[in-house]
C-alpha atoms as a PDB file:
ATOM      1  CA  UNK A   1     137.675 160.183  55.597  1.00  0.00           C
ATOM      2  CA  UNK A   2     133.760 159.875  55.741  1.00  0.00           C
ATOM      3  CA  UNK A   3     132.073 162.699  56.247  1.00  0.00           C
ATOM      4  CA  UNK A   4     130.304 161.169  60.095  1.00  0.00           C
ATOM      5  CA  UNK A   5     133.811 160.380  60.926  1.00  0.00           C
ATOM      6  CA  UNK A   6     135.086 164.024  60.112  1.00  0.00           C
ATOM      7  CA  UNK A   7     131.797 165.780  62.238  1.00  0.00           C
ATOM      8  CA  UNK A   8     132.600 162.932  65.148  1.00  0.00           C
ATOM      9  CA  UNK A   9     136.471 164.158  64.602  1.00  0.00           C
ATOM     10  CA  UNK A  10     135.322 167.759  64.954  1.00  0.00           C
ATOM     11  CA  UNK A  11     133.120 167.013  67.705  1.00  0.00           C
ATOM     12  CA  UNK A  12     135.976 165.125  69.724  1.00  0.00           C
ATOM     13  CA  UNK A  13     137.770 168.296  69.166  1.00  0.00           C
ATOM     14  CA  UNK A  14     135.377 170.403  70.577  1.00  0.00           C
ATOM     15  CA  UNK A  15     135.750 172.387  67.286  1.00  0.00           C
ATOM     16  CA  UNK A  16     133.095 174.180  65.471  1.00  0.00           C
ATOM     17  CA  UNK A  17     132.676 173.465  61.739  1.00  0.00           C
ATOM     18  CA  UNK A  18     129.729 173.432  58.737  1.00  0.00           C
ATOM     19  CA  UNK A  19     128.755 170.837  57.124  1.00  0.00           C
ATOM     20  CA  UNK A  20     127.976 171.411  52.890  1.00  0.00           C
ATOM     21  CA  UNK A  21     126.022 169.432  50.828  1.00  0.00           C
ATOM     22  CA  UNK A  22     125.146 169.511  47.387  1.00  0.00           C
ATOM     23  CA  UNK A  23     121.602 169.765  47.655  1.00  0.00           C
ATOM     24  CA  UNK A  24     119.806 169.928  44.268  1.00  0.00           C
ATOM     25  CA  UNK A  25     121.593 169.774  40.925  1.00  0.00           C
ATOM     26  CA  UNK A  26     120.472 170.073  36.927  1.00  0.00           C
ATOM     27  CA  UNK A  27     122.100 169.541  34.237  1.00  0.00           C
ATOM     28  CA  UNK A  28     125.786 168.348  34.573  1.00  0.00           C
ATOM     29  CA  UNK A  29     127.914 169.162  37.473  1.00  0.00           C
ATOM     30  CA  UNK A  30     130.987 168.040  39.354  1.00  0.00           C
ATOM     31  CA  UNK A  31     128.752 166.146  42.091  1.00  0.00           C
ATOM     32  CA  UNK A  32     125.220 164.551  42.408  1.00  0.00           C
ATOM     33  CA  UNK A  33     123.052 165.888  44.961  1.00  0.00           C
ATOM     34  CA  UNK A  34     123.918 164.600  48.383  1.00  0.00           C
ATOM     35  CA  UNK A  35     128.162 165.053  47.871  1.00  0.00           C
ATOM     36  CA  UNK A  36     129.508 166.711  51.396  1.00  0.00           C
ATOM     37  CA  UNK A  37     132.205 168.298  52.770  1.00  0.00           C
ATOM     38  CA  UNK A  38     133.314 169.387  55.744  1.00  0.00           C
ATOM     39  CA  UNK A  39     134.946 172.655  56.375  1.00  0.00           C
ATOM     40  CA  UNK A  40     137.036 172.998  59.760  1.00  0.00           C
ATOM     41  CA  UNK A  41     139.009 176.444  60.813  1.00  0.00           C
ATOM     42  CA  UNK A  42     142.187 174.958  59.328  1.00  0.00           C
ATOM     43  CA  UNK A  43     140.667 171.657  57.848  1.00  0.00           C
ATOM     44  CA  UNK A  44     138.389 170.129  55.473  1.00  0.00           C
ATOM     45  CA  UNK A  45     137.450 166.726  54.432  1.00  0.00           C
ATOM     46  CA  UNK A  46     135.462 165.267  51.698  1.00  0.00           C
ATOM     47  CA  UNK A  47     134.537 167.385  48.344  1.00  0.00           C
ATOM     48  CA  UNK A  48     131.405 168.829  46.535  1.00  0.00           C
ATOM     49  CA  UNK A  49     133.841 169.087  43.225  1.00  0.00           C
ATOM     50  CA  UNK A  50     136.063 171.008  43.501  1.00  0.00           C
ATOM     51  CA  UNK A  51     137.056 174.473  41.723  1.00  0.00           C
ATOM     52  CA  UNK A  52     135.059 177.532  42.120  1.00  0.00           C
ATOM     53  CA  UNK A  53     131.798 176.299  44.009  1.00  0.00           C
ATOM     54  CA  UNK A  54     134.099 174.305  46.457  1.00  0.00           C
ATOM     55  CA  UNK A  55     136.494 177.302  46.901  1.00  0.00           C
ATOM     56  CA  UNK A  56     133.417 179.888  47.859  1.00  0.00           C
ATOM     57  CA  UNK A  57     131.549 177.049  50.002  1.00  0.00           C
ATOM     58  CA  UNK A  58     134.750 176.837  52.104  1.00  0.00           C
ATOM     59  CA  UNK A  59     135.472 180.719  52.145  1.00  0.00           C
ATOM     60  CA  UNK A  60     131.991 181.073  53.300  1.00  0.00           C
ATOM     61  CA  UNK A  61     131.831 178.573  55.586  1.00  0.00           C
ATOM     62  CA  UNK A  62     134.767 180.027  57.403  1.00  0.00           C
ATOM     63  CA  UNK A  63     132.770 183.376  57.451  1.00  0.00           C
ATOM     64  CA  UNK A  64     130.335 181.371  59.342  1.00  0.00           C
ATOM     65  CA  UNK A  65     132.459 179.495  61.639  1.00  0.00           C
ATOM     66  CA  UNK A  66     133.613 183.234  62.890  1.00  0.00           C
ATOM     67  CA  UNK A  67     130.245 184.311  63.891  1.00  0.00           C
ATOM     68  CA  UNK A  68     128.724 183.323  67.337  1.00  0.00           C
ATOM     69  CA  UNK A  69     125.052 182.153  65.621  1.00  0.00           C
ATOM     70  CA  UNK A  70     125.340 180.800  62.176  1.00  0.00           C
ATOM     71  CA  UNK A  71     121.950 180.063  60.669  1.00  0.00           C
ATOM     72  CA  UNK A  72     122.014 177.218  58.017  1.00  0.00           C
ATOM     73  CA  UNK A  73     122.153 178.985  54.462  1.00  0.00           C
ATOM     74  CA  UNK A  74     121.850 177.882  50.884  1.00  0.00           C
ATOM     75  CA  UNK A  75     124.331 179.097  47.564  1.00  0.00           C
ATOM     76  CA  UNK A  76     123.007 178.872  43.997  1.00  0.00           C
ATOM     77  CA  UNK A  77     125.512 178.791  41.614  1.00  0.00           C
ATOM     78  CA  UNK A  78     125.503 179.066  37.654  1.00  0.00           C
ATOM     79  CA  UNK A  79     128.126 176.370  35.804  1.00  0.00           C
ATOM     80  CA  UNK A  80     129.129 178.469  32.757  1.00  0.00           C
ATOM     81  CA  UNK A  81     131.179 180.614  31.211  1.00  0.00           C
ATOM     82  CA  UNK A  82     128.851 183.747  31.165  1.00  0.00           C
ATOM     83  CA  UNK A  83     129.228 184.084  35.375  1.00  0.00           C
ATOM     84  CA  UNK A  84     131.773 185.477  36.920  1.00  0.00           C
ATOM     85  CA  UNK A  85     133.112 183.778  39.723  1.00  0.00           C
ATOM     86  CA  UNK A  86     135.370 184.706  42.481  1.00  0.00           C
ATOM     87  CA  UNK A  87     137.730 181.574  41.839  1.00  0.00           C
ATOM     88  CA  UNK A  88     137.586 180.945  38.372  1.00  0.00           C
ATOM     89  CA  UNK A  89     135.235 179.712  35.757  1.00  0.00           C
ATOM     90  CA  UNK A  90     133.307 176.152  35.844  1.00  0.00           C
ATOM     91  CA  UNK A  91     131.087 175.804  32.782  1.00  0.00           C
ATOM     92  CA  UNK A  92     129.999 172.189  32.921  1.00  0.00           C
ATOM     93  CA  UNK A  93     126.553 173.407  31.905  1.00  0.00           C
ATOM     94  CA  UNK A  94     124.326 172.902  35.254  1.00  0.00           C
ATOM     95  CA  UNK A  95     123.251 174.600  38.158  1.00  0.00           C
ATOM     96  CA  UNK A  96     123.906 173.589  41.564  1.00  0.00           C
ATOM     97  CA  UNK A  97     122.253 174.553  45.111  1.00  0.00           C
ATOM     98  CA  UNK A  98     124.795 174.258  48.388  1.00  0.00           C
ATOM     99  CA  UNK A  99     123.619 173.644  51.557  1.00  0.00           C
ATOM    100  CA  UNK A 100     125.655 174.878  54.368  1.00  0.00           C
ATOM    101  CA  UNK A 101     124.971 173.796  58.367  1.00  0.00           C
ATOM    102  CA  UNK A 102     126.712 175.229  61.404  1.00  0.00           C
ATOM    103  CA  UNK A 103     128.451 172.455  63.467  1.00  0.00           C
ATOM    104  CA  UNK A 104     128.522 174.363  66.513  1.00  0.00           C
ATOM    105  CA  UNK A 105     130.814 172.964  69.212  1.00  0.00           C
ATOM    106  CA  UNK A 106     128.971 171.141  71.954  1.00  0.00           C
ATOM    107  CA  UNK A 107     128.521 172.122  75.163  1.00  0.00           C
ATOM    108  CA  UNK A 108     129.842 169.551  78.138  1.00  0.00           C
ATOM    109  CA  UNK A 109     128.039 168.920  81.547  1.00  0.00           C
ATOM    110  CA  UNK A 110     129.614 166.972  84.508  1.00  0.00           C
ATOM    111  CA  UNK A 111     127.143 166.031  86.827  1.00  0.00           C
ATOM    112  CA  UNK A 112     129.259 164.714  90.382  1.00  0.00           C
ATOM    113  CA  UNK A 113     126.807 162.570  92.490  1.00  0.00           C
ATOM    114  CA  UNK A 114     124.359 160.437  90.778  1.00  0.00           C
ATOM    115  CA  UNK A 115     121.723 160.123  93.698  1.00  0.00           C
ATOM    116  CA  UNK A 116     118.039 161.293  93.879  1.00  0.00           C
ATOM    117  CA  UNK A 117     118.783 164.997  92.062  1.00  0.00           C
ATOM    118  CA  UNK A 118     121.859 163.644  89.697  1.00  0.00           C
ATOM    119  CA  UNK A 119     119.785 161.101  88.090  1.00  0.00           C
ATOM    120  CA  UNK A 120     116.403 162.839  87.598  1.00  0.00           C
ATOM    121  CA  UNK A 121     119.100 165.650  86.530  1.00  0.00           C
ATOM    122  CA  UNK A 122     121.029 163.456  83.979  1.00  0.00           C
ATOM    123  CA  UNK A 123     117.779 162.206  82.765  1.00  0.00           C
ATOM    124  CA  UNK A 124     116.667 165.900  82.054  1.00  0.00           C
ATOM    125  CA  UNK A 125     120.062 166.701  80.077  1.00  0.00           C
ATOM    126  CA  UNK A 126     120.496 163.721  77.966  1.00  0.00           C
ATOM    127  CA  UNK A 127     117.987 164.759  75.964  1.00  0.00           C
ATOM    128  CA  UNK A 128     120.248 167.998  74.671  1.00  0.00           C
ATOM    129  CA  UNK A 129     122.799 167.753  72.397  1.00  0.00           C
ATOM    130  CA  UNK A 130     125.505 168.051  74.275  1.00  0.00           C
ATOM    131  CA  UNK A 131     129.159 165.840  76.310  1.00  0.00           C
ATOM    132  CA  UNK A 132     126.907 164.370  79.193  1.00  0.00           C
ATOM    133  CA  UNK A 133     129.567 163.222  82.287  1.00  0.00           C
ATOM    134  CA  UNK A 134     128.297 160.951  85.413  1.00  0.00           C
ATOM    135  CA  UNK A 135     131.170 160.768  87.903  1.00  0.00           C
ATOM    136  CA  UNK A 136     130.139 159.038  91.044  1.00  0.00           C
ATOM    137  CA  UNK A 137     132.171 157.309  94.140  1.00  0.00           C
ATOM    138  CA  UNK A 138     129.387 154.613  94.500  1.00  0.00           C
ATOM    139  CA  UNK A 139     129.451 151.545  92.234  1.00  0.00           C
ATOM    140  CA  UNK A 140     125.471 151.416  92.641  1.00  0.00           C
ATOM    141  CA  UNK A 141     124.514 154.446  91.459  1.00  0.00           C
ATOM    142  CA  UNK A 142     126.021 153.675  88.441  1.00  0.00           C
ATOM    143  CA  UNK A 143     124.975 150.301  87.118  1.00  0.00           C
ATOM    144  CA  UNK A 144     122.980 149.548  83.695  1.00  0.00           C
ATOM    145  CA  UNK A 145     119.911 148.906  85.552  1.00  0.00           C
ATOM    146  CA  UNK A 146     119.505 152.346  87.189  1.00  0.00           C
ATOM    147  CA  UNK A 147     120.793 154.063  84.173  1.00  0.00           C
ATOM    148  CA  UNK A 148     118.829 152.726  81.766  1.00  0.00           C
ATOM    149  CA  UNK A 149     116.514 155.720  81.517  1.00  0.00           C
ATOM    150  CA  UNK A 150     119.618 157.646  79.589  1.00  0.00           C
ATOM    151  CA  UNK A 151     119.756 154.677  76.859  1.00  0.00           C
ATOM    152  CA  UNK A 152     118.249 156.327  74.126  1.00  0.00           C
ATOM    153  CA  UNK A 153     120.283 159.777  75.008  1.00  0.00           C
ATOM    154  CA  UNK A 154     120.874 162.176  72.856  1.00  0.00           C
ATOM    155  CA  UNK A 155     123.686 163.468  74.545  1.00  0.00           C
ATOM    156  CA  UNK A 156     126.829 161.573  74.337  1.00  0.00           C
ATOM    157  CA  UNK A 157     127.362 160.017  77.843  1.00  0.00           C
ATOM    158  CA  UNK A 158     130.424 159.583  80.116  1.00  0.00           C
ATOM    159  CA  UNK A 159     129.590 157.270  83.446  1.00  0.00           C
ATOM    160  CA  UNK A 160     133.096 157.409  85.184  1.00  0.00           C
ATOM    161  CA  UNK A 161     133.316 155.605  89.008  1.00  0.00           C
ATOM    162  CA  UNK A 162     135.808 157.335  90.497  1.00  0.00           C
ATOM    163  CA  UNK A 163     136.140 155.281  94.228  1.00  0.00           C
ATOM    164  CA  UNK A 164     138.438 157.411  95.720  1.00  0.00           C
ATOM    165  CA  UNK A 165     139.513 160.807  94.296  1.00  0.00           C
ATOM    166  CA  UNK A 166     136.435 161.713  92.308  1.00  0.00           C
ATOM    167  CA  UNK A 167     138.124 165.467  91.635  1.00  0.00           C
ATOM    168  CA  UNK A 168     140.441 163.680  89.857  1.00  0.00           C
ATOM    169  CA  UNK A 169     137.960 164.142  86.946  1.00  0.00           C
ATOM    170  CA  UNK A 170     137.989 167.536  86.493  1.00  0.00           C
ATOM    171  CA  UNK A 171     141.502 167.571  85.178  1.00  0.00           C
ATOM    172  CA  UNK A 172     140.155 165.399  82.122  1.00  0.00           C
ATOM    173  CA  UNK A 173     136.828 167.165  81.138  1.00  0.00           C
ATOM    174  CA  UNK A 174     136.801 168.953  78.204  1.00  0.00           C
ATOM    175  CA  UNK A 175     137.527 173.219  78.167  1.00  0.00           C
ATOM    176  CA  UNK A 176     134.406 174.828  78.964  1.00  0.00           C
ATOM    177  CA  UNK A 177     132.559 172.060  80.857  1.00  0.00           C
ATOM    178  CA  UNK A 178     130.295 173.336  83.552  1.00  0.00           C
ATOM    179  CA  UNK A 179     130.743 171.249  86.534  1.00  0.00           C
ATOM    180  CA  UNK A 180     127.133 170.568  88.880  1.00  0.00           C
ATOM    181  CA  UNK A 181     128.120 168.859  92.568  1.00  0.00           C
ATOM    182  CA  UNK A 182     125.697 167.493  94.287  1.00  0.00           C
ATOM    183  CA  UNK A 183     127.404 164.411  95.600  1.00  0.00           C
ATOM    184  CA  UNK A 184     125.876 162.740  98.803  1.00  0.00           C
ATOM    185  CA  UNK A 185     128.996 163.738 101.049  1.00  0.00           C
ATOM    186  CA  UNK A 186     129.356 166.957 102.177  1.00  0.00           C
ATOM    187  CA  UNK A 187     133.172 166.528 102.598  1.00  0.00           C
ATOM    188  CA  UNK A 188     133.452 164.952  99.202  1.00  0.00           C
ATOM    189  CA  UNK A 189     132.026 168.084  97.921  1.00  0.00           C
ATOM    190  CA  UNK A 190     133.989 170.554  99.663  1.00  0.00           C
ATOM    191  CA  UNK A 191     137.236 168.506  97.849  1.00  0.00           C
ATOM    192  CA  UNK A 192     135.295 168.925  94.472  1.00  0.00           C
ATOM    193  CA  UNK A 193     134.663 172.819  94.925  1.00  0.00           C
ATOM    194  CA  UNK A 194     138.491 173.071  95.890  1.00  0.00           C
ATOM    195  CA  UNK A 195     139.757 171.439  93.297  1.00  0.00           C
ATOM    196  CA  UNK A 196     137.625 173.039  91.049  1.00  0.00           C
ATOM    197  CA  UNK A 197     138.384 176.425  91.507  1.00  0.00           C
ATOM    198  CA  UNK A 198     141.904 175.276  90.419  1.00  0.00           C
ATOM    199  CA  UNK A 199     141.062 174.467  87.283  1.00  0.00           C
ATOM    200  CA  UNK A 200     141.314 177.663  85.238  1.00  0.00           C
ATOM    201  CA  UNK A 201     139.719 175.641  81.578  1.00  0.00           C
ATOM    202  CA  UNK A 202     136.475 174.500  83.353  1.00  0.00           C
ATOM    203  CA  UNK A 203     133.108 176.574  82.740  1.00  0.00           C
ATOM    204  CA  UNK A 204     130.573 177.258  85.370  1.00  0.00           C
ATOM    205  CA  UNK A 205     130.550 175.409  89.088  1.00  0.00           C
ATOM    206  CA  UNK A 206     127.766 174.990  90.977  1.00  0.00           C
ATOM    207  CA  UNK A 207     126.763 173.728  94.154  1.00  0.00           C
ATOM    208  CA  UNK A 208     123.853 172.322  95.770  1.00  0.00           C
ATOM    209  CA  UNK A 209     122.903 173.036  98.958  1.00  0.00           C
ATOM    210  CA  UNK A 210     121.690 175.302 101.708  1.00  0.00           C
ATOM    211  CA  UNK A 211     122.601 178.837 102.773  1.00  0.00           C
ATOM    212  CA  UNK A 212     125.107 176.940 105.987  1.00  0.00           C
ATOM    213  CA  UNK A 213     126.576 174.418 103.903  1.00  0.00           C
ATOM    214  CA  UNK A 214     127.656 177.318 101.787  1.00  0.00           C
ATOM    215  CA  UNK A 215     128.844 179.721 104.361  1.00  0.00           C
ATOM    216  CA  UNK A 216     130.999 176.856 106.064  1.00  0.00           C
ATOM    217  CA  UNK A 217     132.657 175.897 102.493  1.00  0.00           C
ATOM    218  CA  UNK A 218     133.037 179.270 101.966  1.00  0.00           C
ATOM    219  CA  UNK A 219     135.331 179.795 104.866  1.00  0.00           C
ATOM    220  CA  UNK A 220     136.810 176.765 104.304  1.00  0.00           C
ATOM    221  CA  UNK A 221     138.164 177.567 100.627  1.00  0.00           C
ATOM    222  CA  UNK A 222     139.286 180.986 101.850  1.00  0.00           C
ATOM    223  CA  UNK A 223     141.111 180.043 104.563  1.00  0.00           C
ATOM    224  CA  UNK A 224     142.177 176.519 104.401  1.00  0.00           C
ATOM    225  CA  UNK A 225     141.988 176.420 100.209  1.00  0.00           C
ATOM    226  CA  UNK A 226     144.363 179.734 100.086  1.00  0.00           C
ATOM    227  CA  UNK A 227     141.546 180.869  97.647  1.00  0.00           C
ATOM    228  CA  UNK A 228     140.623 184.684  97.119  1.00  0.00           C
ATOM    229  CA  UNK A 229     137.027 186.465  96.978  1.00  0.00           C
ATOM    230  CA  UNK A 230     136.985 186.772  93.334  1.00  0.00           C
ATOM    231  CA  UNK A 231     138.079 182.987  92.784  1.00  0.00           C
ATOM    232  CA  UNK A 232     135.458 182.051  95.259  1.00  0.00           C
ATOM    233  CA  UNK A 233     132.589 183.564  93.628  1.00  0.00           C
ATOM    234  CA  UNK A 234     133.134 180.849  90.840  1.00  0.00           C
ATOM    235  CA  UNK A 235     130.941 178.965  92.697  1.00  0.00           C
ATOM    236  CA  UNK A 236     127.333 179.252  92.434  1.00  0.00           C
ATOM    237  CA  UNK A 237     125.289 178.127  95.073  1.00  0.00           C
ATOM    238  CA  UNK A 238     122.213 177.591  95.159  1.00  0.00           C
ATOM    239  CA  UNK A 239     121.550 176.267  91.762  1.00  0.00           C
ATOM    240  CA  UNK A 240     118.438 176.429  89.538  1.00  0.00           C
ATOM    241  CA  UNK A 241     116.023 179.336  88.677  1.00  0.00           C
ATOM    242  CA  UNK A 242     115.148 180.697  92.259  1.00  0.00           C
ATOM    243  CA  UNK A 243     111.463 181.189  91.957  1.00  0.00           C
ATOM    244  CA  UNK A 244     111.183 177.346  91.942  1.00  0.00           C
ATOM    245  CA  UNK A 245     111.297 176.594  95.292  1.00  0.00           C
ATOM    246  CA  UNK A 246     109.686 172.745  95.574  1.00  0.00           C
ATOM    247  CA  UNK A 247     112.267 170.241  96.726  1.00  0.00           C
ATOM    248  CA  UNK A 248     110.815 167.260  94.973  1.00  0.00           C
ATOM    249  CA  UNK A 249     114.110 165.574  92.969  1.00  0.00           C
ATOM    250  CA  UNK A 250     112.352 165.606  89.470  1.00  0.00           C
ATOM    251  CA  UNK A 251     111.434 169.557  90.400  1.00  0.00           C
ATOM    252  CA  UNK A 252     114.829 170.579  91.510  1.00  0.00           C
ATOM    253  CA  UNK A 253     116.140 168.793  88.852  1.00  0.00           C
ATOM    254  CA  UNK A 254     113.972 170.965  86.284  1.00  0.00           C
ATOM    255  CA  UNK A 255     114.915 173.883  88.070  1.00  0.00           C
ATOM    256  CA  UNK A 256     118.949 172.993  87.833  1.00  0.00           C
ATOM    257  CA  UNK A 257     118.944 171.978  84.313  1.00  0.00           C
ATOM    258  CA  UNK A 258     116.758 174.977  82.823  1.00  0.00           C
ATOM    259  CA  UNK A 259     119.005 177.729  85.022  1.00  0.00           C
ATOM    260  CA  UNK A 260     122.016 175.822  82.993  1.00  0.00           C
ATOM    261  CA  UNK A 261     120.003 175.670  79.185  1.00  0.00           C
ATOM    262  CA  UNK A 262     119.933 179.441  80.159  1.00  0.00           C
ATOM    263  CA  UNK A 263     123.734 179.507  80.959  1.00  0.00           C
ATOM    264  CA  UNK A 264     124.050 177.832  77.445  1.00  0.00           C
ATOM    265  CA  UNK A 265     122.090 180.980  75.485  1.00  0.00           C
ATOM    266  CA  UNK A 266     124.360 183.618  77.542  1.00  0.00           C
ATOM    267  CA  UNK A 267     127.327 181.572  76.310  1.00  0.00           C
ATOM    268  CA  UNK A 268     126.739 182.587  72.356  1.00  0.00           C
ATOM    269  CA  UNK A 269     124.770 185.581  72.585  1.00  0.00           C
END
């Protein structure tokens, strides 16, 4: 398997993973510069050569697939018979350099309403790295035309129109997505934050809205949802970094989407 297939594979998985390349060689070696391999937790695909510089990139990879906040690092290693080497000798004369990257896993967003907010909102994120999803009941807020600001993204987006049950969704999103609802229904909301809460492998909810939307869902999900305090408080509401207060959609977008980059860091600290 190629190497971009193997990251995407990763990727798909929502599984971390480092990337090694031979970076510099001299004299002879297994592999010209520019030879990669992938190292999963249980996996790896491709090879820099083999035998002891292969064996201590993957064992050191793994290292760094353990830790929360791998830096990229860089091996040097000796091909002859005067070094001793954890897995053997290679003395093909040379001297190679390893490069190894983190592949962290990505983080996923699901953005549920597409209006005013959602879009200036989805605009913001597709510029992370990260599993972008647009879910929205309305055919219109979803076509090419008003989308086309995301088509150079760098996030990988998801546009899913979803007619009837748009909670329906959640069920599919990948573990760890944080779910945003700002939908243009109120009801259609207060389905989403139900539904939600019943999905134990999703990440953070939040919900737009004011103070008496919030206190009316609130009772609602406690006494009509069956759902306890602790469940409850799931939900954030409002969203965004509260010393923002304009209401302009590009501003509360900011707001929104820097409150969850922020989310993000207290994720892997």
């Amino acid at each position: 398997m190629a190497w971009v297939a193997a990251v995407a594979r990763l990727r798909a998985r929502r599984e971390s993973g480092v990337l090694v390349t031979v970076a510099t060689v001299r004299g002879h070696a297994p592999r010209d510069a520019g030879a990669k391999l992938v190292v999963g937790r249980s996996e790896t695909w491709g090879s820099i050569g083999g035998g002891n510089v292969e064996a201590v990139a993957i064992d050191r990879a793994r290292e760094m697939i353990a830790t929360s906040k791998p830096e990229p690092e860089l091996l040097d290693f000796a091909l002859n018979d005067k070094v001793v080497n954890r897995h053997g000798v290679q003395c093909c004369g040379g001297t190679v350099s390893i490069l190894l990257e983190p592949l962290p896993t990505v983080q996923a967003v699901a953005i549920f309403g597409l209006g005013h907010v959602g879009l200036e909102l989805a605009r913001i994120l597709s510029r992370q790295d990260l599993d972008l999803h647009l879910i929205d009941t309305r055919s219109d807020m979803l076509t090419k035309e008003r989308l086309a600001p995301l088509s150079d993204a760098v996030a990988q987006v998801h546009v899913h129109h979803t007619p009837l049950l748009p909670e329906e969704v959640l069920a599919g999103l990948p573990r760890g997505a944080h779910v945003l609802i700002m939908t243009h229904d109120h009801a259609e909301d207060a389905a989403l934050c139900d539904a939600a809460l019943r999905r134990r492998h999703l990440g953070s909810i939040g919900l737009i809205g004011s103070a008496a939307k919030w206190s009316r869902f609130r009772r609602r999900l406690a006494t009509e949802g069956g759902h306890d305090e602790a469940t409850i408080a799931r939900i954030k509401t409002p969203i965004g970094m509260a010393d923002i207060t304009g209401k302009e959609p590009a501003t509360i977008a900011v707001s929104v989407a820097a409150d969850l980059l922020r989310t993000f860091e207290t994720e892997v600290s």
